[in-house]
C-alpha atoms as a PDB file:
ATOM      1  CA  UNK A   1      14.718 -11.771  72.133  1.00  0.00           C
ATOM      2  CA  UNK A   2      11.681 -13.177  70.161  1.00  0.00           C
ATOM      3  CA  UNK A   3      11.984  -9.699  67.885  1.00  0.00           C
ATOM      4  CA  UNK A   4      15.231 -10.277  67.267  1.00  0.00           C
ATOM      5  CA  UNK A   5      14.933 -13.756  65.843  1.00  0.00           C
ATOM      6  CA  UNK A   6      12.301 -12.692  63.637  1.00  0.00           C
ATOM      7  CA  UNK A   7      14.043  -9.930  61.892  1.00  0.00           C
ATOM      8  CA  UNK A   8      17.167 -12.253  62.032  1.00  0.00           C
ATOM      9  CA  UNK A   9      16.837 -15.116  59.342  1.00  0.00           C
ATOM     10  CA  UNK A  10      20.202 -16.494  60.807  1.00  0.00           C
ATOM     11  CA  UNK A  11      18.581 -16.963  63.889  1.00  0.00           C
ATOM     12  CA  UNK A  12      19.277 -20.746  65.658  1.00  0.00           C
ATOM     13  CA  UNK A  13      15.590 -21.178  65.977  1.00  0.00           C
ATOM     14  CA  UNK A  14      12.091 -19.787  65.191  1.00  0.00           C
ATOM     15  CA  UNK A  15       9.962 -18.152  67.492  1.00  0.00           C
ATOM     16  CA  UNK A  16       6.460 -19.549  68.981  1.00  0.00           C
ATOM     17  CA  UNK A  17       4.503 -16.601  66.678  1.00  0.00           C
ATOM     18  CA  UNK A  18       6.450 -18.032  63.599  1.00  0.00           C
ATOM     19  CA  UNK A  19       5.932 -21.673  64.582  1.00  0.00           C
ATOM     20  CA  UNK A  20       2.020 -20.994  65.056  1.00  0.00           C
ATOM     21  CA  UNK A  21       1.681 -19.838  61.423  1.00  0.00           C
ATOM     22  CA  UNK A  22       3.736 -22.647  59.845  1.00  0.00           C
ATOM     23  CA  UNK A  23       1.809 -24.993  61.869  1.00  0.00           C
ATOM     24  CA  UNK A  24      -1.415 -23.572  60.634  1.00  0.00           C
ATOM     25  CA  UNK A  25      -0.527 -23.976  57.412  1.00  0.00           C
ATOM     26  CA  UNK A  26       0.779 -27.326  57.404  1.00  0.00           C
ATOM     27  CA  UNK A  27      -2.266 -28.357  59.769  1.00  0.00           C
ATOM     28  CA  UNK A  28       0.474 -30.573  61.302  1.00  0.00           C
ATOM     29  CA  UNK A  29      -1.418 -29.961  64.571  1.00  0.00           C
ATOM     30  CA  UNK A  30      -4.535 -31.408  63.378  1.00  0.00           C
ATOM     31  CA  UNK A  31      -5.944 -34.994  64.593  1.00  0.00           C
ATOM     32  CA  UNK A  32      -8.172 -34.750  61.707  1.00  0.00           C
ATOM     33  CA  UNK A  33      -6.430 -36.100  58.712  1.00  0.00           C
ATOM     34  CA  UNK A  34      -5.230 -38.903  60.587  1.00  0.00           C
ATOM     35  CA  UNK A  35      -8.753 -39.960  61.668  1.00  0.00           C
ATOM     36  CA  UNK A  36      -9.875 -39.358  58.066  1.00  0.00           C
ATOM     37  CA  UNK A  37      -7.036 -41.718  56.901  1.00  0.00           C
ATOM     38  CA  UNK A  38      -8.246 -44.499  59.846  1.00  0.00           C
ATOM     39  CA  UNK A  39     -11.776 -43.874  58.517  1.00  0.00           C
ATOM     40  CA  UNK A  40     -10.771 -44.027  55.125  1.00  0.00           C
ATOM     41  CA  UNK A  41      -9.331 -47.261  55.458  1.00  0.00           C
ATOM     42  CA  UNK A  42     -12.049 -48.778  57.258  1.00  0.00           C
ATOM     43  CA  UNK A  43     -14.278 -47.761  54.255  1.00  0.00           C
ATOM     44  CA  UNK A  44     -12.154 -48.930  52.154  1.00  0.00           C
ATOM     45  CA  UNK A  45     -11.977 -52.650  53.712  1.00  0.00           C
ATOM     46  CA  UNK A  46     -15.435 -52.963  54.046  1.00  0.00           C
ATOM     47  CA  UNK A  47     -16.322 -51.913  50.813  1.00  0.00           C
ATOM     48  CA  UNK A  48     -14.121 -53.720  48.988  1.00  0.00           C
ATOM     49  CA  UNK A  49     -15.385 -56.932  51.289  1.00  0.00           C
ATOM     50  CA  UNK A  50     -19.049 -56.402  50.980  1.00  0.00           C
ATOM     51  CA  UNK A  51     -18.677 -55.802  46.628  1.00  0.00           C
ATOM     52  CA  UNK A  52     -18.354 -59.376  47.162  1.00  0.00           C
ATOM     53  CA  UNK A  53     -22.392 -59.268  47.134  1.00  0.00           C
ATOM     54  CA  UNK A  54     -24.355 -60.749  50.235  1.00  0.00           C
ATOM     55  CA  UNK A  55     -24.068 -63.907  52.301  1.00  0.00           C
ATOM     56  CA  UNK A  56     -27.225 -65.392  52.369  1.00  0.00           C
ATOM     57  CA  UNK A  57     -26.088 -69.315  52.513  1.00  0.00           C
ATOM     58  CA  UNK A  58     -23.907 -70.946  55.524  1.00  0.00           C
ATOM     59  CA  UNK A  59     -22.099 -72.620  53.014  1.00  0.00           C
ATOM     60  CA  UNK A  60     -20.775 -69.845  50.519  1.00  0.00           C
ATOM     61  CA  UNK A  61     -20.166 -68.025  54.354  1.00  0.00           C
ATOM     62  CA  UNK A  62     -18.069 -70.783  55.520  1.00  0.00           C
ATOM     63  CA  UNK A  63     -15.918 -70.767  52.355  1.00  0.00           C
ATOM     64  CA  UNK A  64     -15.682 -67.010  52.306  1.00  0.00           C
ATOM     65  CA  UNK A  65     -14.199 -67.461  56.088  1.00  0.00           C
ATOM     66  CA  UNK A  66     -11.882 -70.188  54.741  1.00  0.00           C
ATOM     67  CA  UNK A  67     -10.482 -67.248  51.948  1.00  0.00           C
ATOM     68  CA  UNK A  68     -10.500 -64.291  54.981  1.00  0.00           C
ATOM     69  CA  UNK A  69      -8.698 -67.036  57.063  1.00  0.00           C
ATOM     70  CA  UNK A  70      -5.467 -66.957  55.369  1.00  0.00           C
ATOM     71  CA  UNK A  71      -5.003 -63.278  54.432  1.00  0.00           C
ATOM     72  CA  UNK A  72      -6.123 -61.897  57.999  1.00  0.00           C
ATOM     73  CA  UNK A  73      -3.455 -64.509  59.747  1.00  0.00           C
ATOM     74  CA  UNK A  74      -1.056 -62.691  58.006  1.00  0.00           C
ATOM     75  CA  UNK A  75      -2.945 -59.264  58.475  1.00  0.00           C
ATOM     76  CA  UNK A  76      -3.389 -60.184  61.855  1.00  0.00           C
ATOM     77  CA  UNK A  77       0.330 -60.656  62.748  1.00  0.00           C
ATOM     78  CA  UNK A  78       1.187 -57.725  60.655  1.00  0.00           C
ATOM     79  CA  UNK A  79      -0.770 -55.591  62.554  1.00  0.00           C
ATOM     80  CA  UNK A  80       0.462 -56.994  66.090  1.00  0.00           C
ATOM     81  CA  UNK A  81       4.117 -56.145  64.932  1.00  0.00           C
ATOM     82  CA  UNK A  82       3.331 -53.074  63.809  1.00  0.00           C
ATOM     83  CA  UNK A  83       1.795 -51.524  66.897  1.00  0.00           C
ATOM     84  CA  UNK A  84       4.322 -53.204  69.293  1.00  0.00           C
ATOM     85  CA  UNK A  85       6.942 -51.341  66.991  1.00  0.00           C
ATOM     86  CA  UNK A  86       4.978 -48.440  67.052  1.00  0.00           C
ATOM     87  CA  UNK A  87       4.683 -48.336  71.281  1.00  0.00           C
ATOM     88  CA  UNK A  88       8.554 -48.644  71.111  1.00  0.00           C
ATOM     89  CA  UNK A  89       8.849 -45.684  69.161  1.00  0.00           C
ATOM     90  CA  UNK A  90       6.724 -44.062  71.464  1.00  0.00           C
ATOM     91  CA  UNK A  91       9.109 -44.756  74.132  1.00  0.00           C
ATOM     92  CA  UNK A  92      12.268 -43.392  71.503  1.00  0.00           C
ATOM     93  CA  UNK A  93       9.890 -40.093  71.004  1.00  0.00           C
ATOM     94  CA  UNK A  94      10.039 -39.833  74.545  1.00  0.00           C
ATOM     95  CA  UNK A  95      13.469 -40.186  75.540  1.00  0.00           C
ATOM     96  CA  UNK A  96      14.197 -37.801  72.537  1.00  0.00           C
ATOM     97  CA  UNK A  97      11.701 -35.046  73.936  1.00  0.00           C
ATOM     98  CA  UNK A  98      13.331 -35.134  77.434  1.00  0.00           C
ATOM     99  CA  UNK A  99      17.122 -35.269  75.817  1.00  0.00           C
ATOM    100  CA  UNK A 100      16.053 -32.028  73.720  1.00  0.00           C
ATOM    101  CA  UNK A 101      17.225 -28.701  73.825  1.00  0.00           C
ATOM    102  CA  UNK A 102      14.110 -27.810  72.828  1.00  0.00           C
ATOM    103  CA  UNK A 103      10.705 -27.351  75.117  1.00  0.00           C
ATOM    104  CA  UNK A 104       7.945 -29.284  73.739  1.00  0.00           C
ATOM    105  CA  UNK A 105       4.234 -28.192  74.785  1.00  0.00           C
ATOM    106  CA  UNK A 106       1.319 -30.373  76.025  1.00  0.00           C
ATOM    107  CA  UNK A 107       0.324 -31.647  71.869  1.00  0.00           C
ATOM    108  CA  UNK A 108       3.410 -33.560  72.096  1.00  0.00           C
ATOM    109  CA  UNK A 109       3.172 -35.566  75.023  1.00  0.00           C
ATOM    110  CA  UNK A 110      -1.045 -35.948  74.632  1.00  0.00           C
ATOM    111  CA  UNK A 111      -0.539 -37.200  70.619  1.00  0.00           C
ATOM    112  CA  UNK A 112       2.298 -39.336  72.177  1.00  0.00           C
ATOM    113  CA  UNK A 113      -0.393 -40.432  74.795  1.00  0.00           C
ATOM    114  CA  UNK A 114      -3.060 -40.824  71.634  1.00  0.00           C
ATOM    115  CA  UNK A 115      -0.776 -42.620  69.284  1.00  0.00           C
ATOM    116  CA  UNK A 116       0.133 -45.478  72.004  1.00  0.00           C
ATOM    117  CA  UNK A 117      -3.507 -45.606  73.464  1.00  0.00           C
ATOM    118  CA  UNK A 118      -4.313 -46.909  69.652  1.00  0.00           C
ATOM    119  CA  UNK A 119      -1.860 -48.726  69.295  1.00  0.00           C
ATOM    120  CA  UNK A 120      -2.478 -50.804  72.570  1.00  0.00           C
ATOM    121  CA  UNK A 121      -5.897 -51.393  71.289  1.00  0.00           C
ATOM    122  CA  UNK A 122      -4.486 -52.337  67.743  1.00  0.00           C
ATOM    123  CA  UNK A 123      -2.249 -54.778  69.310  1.00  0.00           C
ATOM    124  CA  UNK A 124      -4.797 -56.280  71.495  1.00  0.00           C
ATOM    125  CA  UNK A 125      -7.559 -56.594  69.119  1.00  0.00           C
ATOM    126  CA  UNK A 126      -4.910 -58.146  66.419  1.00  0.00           C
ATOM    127  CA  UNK A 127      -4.237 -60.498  68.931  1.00  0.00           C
ATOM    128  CA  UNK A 128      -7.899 -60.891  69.472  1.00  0.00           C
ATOM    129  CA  UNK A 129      -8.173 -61.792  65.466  1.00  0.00           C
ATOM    130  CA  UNK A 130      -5.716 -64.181  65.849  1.00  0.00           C
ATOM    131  CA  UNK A 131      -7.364 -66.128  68.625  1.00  0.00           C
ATOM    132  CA  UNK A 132     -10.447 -65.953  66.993  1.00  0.00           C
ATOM    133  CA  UNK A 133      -8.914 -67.328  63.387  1.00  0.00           C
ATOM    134  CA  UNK A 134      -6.907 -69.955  64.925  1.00  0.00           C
ATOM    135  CA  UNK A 135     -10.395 -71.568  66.158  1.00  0.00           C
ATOM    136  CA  UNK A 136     -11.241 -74.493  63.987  1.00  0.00           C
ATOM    137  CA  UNK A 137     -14.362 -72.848  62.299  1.00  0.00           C
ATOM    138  CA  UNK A 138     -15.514 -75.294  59.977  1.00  0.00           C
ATOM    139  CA  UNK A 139     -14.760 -78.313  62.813  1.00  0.00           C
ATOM    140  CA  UNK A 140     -17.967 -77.344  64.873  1.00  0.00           C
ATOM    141  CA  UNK A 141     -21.126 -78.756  64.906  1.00  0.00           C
ATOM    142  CA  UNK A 142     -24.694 -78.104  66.099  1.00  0.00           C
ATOM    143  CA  UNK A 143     -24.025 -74.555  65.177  1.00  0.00           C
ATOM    144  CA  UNK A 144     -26.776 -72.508  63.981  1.00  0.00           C
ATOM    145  CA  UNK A 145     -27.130 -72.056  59.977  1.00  0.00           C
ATOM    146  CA  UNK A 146     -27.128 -68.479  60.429  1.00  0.00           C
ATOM    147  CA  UNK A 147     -24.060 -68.211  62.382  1.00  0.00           C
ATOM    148  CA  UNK A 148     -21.203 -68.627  59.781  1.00  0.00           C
ATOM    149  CA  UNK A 149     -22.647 -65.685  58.043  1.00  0.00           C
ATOM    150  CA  UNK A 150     -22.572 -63.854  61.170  1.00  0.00           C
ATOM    151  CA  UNK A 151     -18.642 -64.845  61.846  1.00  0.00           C
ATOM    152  CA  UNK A 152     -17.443 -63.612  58.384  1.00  0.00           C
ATOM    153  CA  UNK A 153     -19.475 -60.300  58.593  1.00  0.00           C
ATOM    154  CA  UNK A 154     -17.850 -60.166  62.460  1.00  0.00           C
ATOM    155  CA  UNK A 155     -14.092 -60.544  60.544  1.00  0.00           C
ATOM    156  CA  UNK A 156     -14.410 -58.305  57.877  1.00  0.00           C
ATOM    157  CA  UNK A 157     -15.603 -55.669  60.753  1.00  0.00           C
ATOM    158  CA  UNK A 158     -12.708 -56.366  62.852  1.00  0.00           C
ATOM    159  CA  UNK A 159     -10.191 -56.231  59.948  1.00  0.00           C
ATOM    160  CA  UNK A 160     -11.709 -53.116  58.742  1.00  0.00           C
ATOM    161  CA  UNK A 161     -11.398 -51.513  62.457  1.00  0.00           C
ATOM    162  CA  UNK A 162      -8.126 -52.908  62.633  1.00  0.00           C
ATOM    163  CA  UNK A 163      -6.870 -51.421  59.426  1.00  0.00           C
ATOM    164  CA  UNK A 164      -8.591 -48.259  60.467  1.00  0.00           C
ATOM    165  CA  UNK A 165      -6.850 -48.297  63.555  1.00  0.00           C
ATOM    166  CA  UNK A 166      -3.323 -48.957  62.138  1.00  0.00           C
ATOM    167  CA  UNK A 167      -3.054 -46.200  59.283  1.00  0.00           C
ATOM    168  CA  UNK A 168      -4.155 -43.476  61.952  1.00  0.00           C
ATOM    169  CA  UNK A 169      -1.689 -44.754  64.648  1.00  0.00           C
ATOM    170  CA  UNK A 170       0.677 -44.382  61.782  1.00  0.00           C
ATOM    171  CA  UNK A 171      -0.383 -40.976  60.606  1.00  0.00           C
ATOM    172  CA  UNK A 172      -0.840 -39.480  63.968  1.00  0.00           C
ATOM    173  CA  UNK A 173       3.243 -40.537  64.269  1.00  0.00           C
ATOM    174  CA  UNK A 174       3.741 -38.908  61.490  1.00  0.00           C
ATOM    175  CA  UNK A 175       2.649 -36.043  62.176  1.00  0.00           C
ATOM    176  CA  UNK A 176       4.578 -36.154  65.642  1.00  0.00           C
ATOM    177  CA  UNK A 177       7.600 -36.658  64.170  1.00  0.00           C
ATOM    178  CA  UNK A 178       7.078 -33.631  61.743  1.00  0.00           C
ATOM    179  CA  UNK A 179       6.218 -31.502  64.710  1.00  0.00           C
ATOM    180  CA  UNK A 180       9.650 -32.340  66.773  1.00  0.00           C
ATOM    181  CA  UNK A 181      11.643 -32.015  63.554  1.00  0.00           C
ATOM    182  CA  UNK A 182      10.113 -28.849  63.206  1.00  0.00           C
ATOM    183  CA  UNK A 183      10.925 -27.793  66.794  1.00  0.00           C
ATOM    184  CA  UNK A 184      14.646 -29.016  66.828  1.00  0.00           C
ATOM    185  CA  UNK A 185      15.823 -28.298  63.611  1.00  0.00           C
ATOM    186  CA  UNK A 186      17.600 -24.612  63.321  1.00  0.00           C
ATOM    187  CA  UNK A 187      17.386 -22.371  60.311  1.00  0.00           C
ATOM    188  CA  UNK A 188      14.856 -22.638  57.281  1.00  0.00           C
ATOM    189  CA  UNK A 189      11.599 -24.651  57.366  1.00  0.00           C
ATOM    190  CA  UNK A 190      11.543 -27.914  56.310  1.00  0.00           C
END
C-alpha cells in the first residue's frame, strides 16, 4: 500500500518515508529553533536592560525598580494569560490527536508534554513576579544599601527567563501544530 501512494499523487495521504523527508527539510521536528528563540529572547531582555549601564547606587536602583515596576505588572499578567491559554490548547491538541483519523507517534504527545511542562513553569514564575512586584519595595527600612541593586538585577533576570520561557512555549506549539496539520491534511504539502 505505501508503494502505491507514492507513485499515486492523488493519494488521500503521504506515506511515513515521504513524511520523514519533508520533515527533515522543514526541521519541524527539531526542539532547537524553539530553544534558540527562548534563548534569543532572554538575550535580548537582558541586554537591552543592562545597556542601561551599571547600578552602583541604592538610589538610581530603587528608581530603576520603580520604572521595571510598571512594565513587568503588565508583563507579568501577560505572561500568566498566555501560558494558562497555552495549557488549554494543550488540552484542544489533545482531544484533536485522539479524535484523528490519523496515528500520531511519540514527538507529538512528548512536545505536547514539553510545551505544557513550560508553560506551568511560565505561569508559576509570572505569578511569582507578580507577588514579588506587588511588595511595597521602596516602603522598607533597615534594608541593606546593597540590596535594591540586588532586587532590580533579580527582576530583569526573571523577566528575561520569563520572556525566554514564553516565545519557546510558543514556538514549540508552533511547530506542533505544523506537524498535525501536516499529518491530517490529504493531498499536496503545505
Amino acid at each position: 500500500m505505501a508503494d502505491t501512494q507514492k507513485t499515486n499523487p492523488d493519494a488521500s495521504f503521504r506515506s511515513d518515508e515521504d513524511r520523514k523527508g519533508l520533515f527533515s527539510k522543514l526541521a519541524v521536528r527539531s526542539d532547537k529553533w524553539p530553544f534558540f528563540g527562548g534563548l534569543a529572547a532572554v538575550l535580548v531582555t537582558l541586554g537591552v536592560k543592562f545597556l542601561i549601564g551599571g547600578v552602583y547606587s541604592s538610589g538610581k536602583a530603587l528608581q530603576l525598580i520603580e520604572a521595571l515596576r510598571d512594565s513587568s505588572l503588565y508583563f507579568g499578567a501577560a505572561v500568566a494569560t498566555a501560558s494558562a491559554t497555552i495549557l488549554a490548547l494543550m488540552l484542544t491538541l489533545l482531544g484533536l490527536s485522539r479524535q484523528a483519523d490519523s496515528e500520531f507517534d511519540n514527538w507529538v504527545y512528548q512536545t505536547i508534554n514539553r510545551i505544557a511542562l513550560i508553560s506551568t513553569i511560565s505561569l508559576c514564575g509570572a505569578v511569582a513576579l507578580l507577588m514579588v512586584l506587588s511588595m511595597p519595595i521602596g516602603e522598607f527600612e533597615k534594608i541593606p544599601e546593597n540590596w535594591f541593586v540586588a532586587m532590580y538585577y533579580v527582576l530583569v533576570v526573571f523577566v528575561a527567563l520569563l520572556a525566554g520561557f514564553v516565545i519557546t512555549a510558543v514556538l514549540m506549539l508552533f511547530n506542533a501544530i505544523r506537524y498535525v496539520i501536516m499529518l491530517i491534511t490529504p493531498g499536496d504539502e503545505i
